[in-house]
Protein backbone atom coordinates (compact mmCIF):
# COMPACT_ATOMS: atom_id res chain seq x y z
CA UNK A 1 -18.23 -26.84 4.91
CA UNK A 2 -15.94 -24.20 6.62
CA UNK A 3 -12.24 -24.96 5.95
CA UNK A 4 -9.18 -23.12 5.97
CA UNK A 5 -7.20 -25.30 3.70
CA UNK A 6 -9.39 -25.84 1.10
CA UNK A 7 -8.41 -24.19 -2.02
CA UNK A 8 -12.08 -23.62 -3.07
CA UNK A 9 -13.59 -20.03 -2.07
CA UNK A 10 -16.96 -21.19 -0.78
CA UNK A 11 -15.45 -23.44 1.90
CA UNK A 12 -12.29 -21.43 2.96
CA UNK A 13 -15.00 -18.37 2.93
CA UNK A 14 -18.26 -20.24 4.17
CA UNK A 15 -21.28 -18.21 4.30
CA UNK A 16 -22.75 -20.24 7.09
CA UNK A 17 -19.61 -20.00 9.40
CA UNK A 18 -19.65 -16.10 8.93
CA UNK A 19 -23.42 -15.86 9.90
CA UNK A 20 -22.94 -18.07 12.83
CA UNK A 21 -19.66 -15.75 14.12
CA UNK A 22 -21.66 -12.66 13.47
CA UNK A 23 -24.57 -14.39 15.85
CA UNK A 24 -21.71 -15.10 18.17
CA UNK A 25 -20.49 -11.44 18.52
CA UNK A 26 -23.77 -10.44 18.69
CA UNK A 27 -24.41 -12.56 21.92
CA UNK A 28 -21.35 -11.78 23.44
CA UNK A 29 -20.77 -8.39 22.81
CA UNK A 30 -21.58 -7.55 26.55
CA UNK A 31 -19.47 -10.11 27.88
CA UNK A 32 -16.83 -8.41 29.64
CA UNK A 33 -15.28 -11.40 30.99
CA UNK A 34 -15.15 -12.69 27.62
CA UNK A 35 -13.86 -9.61 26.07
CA UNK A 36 -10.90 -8.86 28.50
CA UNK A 37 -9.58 -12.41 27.77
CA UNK A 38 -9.71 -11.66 24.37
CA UNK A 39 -8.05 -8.30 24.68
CA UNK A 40 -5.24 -10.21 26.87
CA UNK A 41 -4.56 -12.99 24.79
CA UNK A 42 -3.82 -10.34 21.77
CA UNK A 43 -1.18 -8.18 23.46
CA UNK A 44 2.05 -8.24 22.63
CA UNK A 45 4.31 -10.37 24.81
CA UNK A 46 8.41 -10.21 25.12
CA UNK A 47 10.47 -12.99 24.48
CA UNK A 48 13.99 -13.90 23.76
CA UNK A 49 13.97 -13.24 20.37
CA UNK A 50 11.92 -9.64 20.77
CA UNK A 51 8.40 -9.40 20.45
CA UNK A 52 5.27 -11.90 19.64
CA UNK A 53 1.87 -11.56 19.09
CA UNK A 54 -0.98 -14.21 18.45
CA UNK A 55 -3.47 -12.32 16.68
CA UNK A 56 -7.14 -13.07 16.98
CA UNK A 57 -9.42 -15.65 14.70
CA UNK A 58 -12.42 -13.68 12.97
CA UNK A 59 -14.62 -15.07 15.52
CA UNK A 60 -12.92 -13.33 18.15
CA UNK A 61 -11.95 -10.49 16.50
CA UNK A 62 -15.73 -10.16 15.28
CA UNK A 63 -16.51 -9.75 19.12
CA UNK A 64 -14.79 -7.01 20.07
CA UNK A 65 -15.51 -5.24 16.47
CA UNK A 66 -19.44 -5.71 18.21
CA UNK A 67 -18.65 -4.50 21.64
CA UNK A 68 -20.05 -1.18 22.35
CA UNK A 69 -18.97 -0.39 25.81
CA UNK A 70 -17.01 2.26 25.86
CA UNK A 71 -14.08 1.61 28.48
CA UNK A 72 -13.13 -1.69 26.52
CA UNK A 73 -13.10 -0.06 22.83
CA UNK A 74 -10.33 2.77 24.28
CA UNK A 75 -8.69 -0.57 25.37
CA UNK A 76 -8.80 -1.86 21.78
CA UNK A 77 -7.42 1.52 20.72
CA UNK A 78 -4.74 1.29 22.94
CA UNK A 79 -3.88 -2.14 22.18
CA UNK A 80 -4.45 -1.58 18.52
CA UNK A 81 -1.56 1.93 19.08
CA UNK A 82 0.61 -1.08 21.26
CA UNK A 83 1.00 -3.88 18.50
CA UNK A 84 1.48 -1.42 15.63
CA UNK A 85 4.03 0.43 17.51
CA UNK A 86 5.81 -3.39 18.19
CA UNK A 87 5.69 -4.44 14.63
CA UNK A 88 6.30 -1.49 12.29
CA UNK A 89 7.31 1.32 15.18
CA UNK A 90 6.92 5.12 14.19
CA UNK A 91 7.30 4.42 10.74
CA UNK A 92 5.01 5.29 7.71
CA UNK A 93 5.71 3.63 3.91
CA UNK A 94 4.91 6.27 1.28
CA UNK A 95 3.57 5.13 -2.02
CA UNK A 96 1.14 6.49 -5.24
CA UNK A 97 -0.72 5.02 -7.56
CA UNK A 98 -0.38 4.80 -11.26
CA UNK A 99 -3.25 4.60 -13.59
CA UNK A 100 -1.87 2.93 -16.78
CA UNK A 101 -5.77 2.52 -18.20
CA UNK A 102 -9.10 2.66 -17.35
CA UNK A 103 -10.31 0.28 -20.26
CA UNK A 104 -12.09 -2.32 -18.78
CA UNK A 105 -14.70 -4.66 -19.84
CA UNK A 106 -16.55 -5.58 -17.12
CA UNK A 107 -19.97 -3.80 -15.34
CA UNK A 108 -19.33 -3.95 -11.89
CA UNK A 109 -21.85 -1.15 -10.67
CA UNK A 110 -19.88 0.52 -7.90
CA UNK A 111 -16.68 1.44 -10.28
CA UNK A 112 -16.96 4.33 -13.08
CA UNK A 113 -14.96 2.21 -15.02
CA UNK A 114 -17.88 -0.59 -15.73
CA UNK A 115 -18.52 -1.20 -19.60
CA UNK A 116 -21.56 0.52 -20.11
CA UNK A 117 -20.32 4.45 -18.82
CA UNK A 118 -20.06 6.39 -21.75
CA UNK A 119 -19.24 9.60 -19.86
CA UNK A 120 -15.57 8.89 -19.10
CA UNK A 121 -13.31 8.99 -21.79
CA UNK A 122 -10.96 6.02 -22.46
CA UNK A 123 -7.82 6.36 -22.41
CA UNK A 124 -4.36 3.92 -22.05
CA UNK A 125 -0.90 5.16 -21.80
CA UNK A 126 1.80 4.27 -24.28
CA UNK A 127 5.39 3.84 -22.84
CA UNK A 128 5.88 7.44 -23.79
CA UNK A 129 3.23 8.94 -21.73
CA UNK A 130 4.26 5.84 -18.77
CA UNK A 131 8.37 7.33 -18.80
CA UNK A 132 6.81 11.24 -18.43
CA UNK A 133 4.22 9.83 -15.57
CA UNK A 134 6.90 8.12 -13.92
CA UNK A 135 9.12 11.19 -14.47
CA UNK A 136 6.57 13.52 -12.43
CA UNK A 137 6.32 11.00 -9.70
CA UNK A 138 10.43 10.34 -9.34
CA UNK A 139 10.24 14.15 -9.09
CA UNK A 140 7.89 14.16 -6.54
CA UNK A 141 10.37 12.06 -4.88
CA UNK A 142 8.24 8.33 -4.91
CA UNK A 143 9.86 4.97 -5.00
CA UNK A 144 7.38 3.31 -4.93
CA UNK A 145 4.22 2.66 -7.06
CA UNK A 146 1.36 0.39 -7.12
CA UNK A 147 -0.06 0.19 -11.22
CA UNK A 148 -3.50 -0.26 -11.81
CA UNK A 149 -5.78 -0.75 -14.89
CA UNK A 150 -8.80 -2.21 -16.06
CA UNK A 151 -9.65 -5.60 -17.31
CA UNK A 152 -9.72 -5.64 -21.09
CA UNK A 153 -7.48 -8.44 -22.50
CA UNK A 154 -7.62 -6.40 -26.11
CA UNK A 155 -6.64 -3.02 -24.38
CA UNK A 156 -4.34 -4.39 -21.42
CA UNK A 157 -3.04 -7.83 -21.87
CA UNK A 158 -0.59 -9.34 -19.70
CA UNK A 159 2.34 -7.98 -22.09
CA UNK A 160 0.88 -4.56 -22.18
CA UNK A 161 1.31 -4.13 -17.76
CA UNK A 162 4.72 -6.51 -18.44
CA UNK A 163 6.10 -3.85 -20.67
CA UNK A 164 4.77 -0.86 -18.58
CA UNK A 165 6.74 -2.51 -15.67
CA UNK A 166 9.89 -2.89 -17.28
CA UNK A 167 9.64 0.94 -18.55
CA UNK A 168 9.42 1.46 -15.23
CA UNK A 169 12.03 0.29 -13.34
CA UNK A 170 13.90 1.95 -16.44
CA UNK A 171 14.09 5.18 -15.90
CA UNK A 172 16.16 6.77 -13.62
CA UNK A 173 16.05 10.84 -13.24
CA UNK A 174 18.44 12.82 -11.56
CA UNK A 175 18.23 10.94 -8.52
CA UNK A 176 14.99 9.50 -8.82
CA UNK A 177 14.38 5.70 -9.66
CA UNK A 178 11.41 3.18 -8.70
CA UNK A 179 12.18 1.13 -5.99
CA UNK A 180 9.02 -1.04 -6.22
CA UNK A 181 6.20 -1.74 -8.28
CA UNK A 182 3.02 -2.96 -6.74
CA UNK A 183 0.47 -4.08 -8.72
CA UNK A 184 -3.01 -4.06 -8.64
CA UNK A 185 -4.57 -5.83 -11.50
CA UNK A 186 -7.84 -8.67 -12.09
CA UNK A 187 -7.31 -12.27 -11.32
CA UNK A 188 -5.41 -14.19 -13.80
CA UNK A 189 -4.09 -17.16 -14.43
CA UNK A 190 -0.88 -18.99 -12.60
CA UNK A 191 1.18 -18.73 -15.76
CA UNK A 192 0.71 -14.85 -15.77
CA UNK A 193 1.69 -14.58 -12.63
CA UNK A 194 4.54 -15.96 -12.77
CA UNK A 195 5.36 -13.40 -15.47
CA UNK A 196 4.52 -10.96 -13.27
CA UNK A 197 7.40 -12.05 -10.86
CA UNK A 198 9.61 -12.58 -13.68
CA UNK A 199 8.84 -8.78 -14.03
CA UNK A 200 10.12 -8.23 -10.45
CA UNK A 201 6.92 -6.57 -9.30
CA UNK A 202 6.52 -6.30 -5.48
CA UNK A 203 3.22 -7.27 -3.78
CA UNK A 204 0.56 -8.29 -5.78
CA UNK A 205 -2.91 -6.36 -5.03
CA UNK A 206 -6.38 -7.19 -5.18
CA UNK A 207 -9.46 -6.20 -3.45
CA UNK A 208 -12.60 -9.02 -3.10
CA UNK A 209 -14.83 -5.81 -3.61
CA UNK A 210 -17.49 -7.85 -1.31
CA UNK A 211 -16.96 -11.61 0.31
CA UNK A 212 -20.80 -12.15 0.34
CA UNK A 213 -21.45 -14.19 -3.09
CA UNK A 214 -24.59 -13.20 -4.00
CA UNK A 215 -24.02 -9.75 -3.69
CA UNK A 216 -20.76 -9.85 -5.16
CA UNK A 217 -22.43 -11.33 -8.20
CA UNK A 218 -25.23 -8.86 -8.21
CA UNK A 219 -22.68 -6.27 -8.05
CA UNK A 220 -20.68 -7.63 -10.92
CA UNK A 221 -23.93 -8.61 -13.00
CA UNK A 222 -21.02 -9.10 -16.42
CA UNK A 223 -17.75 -9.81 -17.62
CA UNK A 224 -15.33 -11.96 -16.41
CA UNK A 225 -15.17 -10.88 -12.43
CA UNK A 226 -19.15 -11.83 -12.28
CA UNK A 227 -16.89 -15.47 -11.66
CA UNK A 228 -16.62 -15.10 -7.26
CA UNK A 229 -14.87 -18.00 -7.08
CA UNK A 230 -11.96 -17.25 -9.57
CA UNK A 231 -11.77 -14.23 -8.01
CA UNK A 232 -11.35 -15.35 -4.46
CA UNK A 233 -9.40 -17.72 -5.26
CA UNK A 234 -6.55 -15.68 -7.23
CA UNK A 235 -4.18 -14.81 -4.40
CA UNK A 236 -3.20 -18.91 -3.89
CA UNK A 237 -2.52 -18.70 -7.82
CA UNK A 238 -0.57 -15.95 -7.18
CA UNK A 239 1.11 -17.44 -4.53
CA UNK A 240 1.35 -20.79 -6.59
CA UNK A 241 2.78 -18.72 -9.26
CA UNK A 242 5.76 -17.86 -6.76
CA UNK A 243 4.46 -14.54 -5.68
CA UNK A 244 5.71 -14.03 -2.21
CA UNK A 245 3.72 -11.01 -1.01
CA UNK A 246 0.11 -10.31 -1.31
CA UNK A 247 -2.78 -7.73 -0.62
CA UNK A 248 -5.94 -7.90 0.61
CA UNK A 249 -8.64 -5.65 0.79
CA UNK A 250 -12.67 -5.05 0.49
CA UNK A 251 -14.41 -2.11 -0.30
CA UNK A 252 -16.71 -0.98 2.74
CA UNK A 253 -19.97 0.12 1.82
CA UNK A 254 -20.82 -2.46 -0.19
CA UNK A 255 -21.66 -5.09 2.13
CA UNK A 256 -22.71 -5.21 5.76
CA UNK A 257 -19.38 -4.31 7.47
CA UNK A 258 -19.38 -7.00 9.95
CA UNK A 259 -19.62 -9.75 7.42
CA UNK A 260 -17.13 -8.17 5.24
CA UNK A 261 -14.87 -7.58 8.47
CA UNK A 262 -15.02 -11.86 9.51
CA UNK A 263 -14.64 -12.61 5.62
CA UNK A 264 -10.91 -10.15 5.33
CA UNK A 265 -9.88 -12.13 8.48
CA UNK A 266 -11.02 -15.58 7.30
CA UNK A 267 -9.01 -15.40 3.86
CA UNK A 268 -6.33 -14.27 6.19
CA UNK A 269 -6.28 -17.23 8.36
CA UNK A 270 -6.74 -19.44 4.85
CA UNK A 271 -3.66 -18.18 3.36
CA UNK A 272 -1.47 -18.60 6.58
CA UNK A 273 -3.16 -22.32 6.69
CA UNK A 274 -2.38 -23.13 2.90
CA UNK A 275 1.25 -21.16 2.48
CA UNK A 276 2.38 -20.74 6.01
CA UNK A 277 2.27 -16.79 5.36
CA UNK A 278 -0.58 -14.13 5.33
CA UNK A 279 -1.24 -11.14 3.85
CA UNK A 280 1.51 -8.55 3.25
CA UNK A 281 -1.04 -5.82 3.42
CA UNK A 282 -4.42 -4.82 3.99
CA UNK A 283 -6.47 -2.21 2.59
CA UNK A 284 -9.32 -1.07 4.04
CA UNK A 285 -10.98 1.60 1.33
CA UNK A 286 -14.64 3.06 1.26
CA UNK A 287 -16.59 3.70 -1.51
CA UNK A 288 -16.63 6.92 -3.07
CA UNK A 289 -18.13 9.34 -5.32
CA UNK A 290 -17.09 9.28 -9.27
CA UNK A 291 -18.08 10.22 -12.31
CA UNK A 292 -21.60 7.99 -13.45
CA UNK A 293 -21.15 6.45 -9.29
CA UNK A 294 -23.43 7.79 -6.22
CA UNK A 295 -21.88 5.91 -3.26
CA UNK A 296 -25.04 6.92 -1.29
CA UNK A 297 -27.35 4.54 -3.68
CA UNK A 298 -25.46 2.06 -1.43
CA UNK A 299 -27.14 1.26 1.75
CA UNK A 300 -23.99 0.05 3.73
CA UNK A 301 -21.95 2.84 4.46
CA UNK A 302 -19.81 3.13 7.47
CA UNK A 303 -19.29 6.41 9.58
CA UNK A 304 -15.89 7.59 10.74
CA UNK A 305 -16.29 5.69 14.06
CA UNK A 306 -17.00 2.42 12.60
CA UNK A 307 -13.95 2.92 10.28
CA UNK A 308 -11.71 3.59 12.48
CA UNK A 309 -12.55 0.64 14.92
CA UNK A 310 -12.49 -1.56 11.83
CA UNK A 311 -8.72 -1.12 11.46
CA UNK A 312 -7.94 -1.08 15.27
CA UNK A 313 -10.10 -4.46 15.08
CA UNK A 314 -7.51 -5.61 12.04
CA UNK A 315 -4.35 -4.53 13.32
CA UNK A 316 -5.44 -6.27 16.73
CA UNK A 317 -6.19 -9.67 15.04
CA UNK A 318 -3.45 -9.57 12.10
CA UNK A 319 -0.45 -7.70 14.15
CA UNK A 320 1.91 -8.26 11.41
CA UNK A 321 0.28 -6.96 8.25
CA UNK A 322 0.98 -4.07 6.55
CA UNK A 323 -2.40 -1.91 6.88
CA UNK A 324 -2.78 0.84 4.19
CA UNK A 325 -4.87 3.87 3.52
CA UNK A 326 -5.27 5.61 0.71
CA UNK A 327 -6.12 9.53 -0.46
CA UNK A 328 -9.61 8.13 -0.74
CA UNK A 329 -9.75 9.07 2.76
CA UNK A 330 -9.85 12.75 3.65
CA UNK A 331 -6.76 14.68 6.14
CA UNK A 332 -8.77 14.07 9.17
CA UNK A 333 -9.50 10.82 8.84
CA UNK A 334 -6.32 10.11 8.08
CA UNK A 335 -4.56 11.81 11.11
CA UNK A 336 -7.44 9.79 13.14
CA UNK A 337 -6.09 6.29 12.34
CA UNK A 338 -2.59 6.44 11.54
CA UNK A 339 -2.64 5.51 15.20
CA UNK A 340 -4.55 2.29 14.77
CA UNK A 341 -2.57 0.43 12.86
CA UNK A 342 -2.28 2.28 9.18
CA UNK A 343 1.47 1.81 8.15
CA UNK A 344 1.40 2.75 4.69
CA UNK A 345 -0.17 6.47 3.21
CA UNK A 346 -0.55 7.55 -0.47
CA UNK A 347 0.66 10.79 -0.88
CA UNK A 348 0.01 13.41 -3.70
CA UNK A 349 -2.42 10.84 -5.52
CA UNK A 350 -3.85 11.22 -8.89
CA UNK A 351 -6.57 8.35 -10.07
CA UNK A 352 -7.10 8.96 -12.97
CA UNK A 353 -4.93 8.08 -16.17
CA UNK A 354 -2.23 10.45 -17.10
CA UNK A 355 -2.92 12.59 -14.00
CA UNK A 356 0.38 13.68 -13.29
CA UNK A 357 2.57 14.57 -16.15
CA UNK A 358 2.20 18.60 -17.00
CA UNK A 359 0.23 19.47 -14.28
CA UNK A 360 1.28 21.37 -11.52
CA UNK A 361 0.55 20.51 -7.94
CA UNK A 362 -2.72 22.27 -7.47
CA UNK A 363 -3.69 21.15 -11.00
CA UNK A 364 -5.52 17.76 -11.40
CA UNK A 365 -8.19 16.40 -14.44
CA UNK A 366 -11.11 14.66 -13.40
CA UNK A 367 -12.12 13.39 -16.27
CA UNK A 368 -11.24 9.81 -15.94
CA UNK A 369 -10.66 9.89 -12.23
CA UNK A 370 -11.55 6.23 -10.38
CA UNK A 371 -12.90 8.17 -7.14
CA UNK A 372 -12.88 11.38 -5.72
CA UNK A 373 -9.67 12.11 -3.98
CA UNK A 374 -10.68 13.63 -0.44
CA UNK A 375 -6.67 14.22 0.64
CA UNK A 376 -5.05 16.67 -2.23
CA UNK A 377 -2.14 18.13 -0.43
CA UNK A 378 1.21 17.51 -1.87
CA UNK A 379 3.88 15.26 -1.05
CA UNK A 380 5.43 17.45 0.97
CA UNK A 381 3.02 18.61 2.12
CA UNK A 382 2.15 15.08 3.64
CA UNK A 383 5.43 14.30 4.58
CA UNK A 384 5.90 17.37 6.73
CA UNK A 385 2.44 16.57 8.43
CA UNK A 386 3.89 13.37 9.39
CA UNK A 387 6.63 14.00 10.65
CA UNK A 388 5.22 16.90 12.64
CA UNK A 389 2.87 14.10 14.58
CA UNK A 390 5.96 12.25 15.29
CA UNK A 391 6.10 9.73 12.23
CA UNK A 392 9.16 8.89 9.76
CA UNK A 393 7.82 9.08 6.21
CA UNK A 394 9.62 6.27 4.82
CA UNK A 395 10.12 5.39 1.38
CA UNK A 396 12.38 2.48 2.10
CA UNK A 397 12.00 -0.86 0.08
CA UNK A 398 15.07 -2.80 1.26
CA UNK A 399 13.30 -5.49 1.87
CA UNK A 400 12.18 -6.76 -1.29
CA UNK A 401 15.40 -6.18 -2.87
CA UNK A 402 17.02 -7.74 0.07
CA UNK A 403 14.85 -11.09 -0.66
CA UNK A 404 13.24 -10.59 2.99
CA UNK A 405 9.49 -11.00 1.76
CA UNK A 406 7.39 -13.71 1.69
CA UNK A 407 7.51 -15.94 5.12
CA UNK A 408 11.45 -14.83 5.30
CA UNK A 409 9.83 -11.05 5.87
CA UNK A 410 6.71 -12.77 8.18
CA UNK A 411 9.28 -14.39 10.12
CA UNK A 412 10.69 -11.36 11.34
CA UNK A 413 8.09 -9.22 11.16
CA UNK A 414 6.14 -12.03 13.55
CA UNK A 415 8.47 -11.36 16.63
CA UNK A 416 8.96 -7.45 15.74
CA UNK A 417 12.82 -8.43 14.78
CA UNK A 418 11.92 -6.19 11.54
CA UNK A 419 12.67 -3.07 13.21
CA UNK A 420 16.41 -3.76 13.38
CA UNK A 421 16.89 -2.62 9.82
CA UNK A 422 13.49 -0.76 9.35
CA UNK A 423 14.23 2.06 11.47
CA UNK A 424 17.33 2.91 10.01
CA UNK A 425 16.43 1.88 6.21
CA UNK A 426 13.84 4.63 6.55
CA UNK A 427 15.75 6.91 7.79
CA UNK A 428 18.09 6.76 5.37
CA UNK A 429 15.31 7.07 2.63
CA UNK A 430 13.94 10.42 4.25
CA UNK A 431 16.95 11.82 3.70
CA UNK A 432 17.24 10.88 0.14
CA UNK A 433 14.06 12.51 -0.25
CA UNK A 434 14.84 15.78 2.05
CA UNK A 435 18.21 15.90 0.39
CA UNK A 436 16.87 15.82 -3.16
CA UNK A 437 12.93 16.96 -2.99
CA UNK A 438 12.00 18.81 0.15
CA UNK A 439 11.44 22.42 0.34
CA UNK A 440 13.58 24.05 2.96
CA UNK A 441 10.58 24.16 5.81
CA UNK A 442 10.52 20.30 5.66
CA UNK A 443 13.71 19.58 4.67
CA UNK A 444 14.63 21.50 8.09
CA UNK A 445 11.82 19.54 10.15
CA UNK A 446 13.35 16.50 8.60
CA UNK A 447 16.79 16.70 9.41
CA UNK A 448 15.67 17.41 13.07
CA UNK A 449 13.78 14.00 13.30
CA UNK A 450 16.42 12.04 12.11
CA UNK A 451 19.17 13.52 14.38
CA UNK A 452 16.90 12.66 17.19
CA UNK A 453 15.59 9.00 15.43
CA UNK A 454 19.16 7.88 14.62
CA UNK A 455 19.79 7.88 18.48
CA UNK A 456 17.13 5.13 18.85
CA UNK A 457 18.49 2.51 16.86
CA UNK A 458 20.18 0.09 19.44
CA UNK A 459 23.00 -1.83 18.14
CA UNK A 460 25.75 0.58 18.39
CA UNK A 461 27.86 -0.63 15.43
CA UNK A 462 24.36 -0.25 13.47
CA UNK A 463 23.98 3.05 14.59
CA UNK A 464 27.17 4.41 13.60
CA UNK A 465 27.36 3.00 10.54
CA UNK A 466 24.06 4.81 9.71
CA UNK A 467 24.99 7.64 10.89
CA UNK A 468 28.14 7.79 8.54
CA UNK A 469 25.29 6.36 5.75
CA UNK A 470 23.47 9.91 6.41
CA UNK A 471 25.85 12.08 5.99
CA UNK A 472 27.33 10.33 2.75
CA UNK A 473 23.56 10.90 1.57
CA UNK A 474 23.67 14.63 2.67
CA UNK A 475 26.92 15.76 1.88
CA UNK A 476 28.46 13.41 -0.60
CA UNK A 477 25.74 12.71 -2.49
CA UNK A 478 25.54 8.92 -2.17
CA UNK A 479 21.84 7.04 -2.70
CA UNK A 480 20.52 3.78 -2.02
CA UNK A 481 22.28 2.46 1.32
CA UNK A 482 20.64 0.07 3.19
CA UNK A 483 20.90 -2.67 5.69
């Protein structure tokens, strides 16, 4: 039944191909002759028009996520450091989430926002309480969000995150504005997305939770995600409803991580067979503690050093996705895998619904908190870490208001031509943010990397026209260049 094209989840996600590649990996995961070809035929290789990568199928990829000999995983790192470094370079996207509501009507048993919890409170913002939210973050120095709520069509209907997004993109402070929205919201219907890109959001997000169907159903015994294939199938009605960009993502610990591992990579392949473009991003979070949630009554968990490999494994056999991490994850995990392929951080994140307006930076309510956030530093905080590892915290998002997304950004991004604006787009935004947001021991940190960044950009006309593009930021007090 396995087929890439179809547009029905049980054949484009076939249970009986992913036991089969799991039995595969399984009796290969000692072949070393097998493995090195695989590792070859996924490294990066020069051409005229820069740099292209073939990526792996899940069946491959599932192979070396089985290997355990140790030489050939420091290979995969290596390769995994090589191909992110080609695509997206030294750069890291900064965003944070915004929790609009956490009404939500169905039960699935891993989320504290399930139905039957009576010891959160529920609570949804009005536009009021969304302008001072969005307020705190511009001040923060965001420009870029991704919204989430819960499923409720009473509580948050289609107009309700419609209206929220246009409130958004509304307010400007000082020098603050949202760039991008993201949004991260249940399946719906074509017709609603399309509304949604009416809206002008930017990727559209949604985690499969669990690819294995009769878990997923067990885990989501009521309401209207219990329906797996509606679910799986919402990212080509997204797509159908002209959404360019979309983002994957499951939530280890749910599932065996193998299976959940050839699953991610099998919807990938199904959406570059069906609309000749894959996944914008990938997420890759873990289940976590919450209020009326104890992750460890799950019996799939994944240690640090399966986690990590995961996303080495990803970034090796999707080179050009955007792979992101969230505060979920705690500093040191964080400062493990950045490495291996993560290219997008939250920073300063607050799950739970009004979390940021009138508190102060050590402040936080936990009261209707998602999950426990492991990484609490601040934004600048996290920025300065970043940059002191050698990264460019960018918050650029020239790209989507440039029109480069969909297979026009894929197209690019394929042969590692994104980097010609990237580098100094980002840039550019870090010094919006050091200029405006910064406290002086970052702000000087900052200005250092980009004197010595600015020198990498090749094209020589590019380069001084960026150059004269910083200093209008820093001393004139110009925003919102890009290339």
């Amino acid at each position: 039944m396995y087929n890439p094209k179809s547009l029905k989840a049980e054949e484009f996600i076939d249970h009986g191909e992913i036991v089969e590649t799991l039995e595969y990996a399984e009796q290969n995961k000692h072949n070393r002759e097998l493995i090195e070809e695989i590792l070859e035929k996924a490294k990066p290789k020069k051409t005229g028009r820069g740099v292209e990568c073939a990526g792996l199928s899940h069946r491959d990829a599932s192979v070396l996520l089985a290997c355990d000999i140790p030489e050939l995983n420091e290979k995969m790192y290596s390769l995994a450091k090589e191909i992110k470094e080609a695509f997206y370079g030294n750069r890291i996207v900064m965003f944070a989430p915004l929790y609009l509501s956490n009404y939500c009507v169905n039960k699935c048993v891993y989320c504290p926002y399930h139905y039957q919890n009576k010891q959160i409170p529920r609570k949804k913002l009005t536009q009021d309480e969304v302008r001072a939210e969005v307020t705190a973050l511009q001040d923060m120095g965001h420009k870029r969000l991704a919204i989430e709520c819960g499923e409720d069509p009473v509580n948050n209907p289609i107009e309700y995150v419609l209206e929220c997004i246009n409130t958004i993109y509304s307010i400007k402070h000082k020098n603050g504005a949202i760039r991008r929205v993201n949004v991260n919201i249940a399946a719906t219907t074509v017709e609603n997305y399309k509304k949604l890109k009416e809206a002008g959001i930017g990727t559209y997000i949604l985690f499969q939770e669990t690819y294995h169907k009769e878990s997923y159903e067990k885990l989501h015994p009521a309401g209207p995600k219990h329906n797996y294939a509606y679910h799986t199938e919402a990212m080509d009605r997204a797509m159908e409803g002209g959404i360019d960009d979309v983002g994957l993502g499951v939530l280890f610990g749910l599932e065996m991580y193998k299976y959940e591992f050839a699953g991610l990579l099998m919807h990938a392949e199904h959406l570059e067979a069906v609309h000749g473009v894959g996944p914008h991003t990938i997420s890759v979070p873990r289940i976590k503690k919450a209020a009326d949630i104890d992750p460890s009554v799950f019996d799939n968990g994944i240690d640090d050093d399966i986690f990590a490999k995961i996303i080495a494994c990803i970034r090796i056999a999707v080179p050009y996705t955007g792979m992101i991490i969230s505060t979920r994850e705690s500093e040191a995990c964080r400062d493990r895998v950045l490495d291996l392929g993560i290219s997008q951080i939250s920073g300063a994140s607050r799950t739970s619904v009004g979390g940021y307006a009138g508190y102060s930076p050590e402040e936080r309510p936990h009261d209707t908190e998602q999950f426990d956030v492991s990484d609490q530093r601040t934004l600048d905080e996290v920025v300065r870490w970043l940059m002191g590892k050698g990264f460019i915290p960018s918050f650029c998002t020239a790209c989507y208001r440039e029109g480069r997304t969909g297979d026009r950004f894929m197209a690019l991004c394929k042969v590692g031509q994104i980097q010609n604006c990237c580098h100094p787009n980002a840039l550019m935004t870090l010094q919006e943010y050091l200029s405006d947001y910064a406290s002086p021991e970052t702000r000087k940190i900052g200005e250092e990397l980009i004197a010595k960044e600015i020198l990498k950009v090749p094209d020589e006309k590019r380069r001084q026209r960026a150059i004269d593009y910083l200093e209008q930021i820093k001393v004139g007090g110009k925003r919102d260049f890009r290339f």
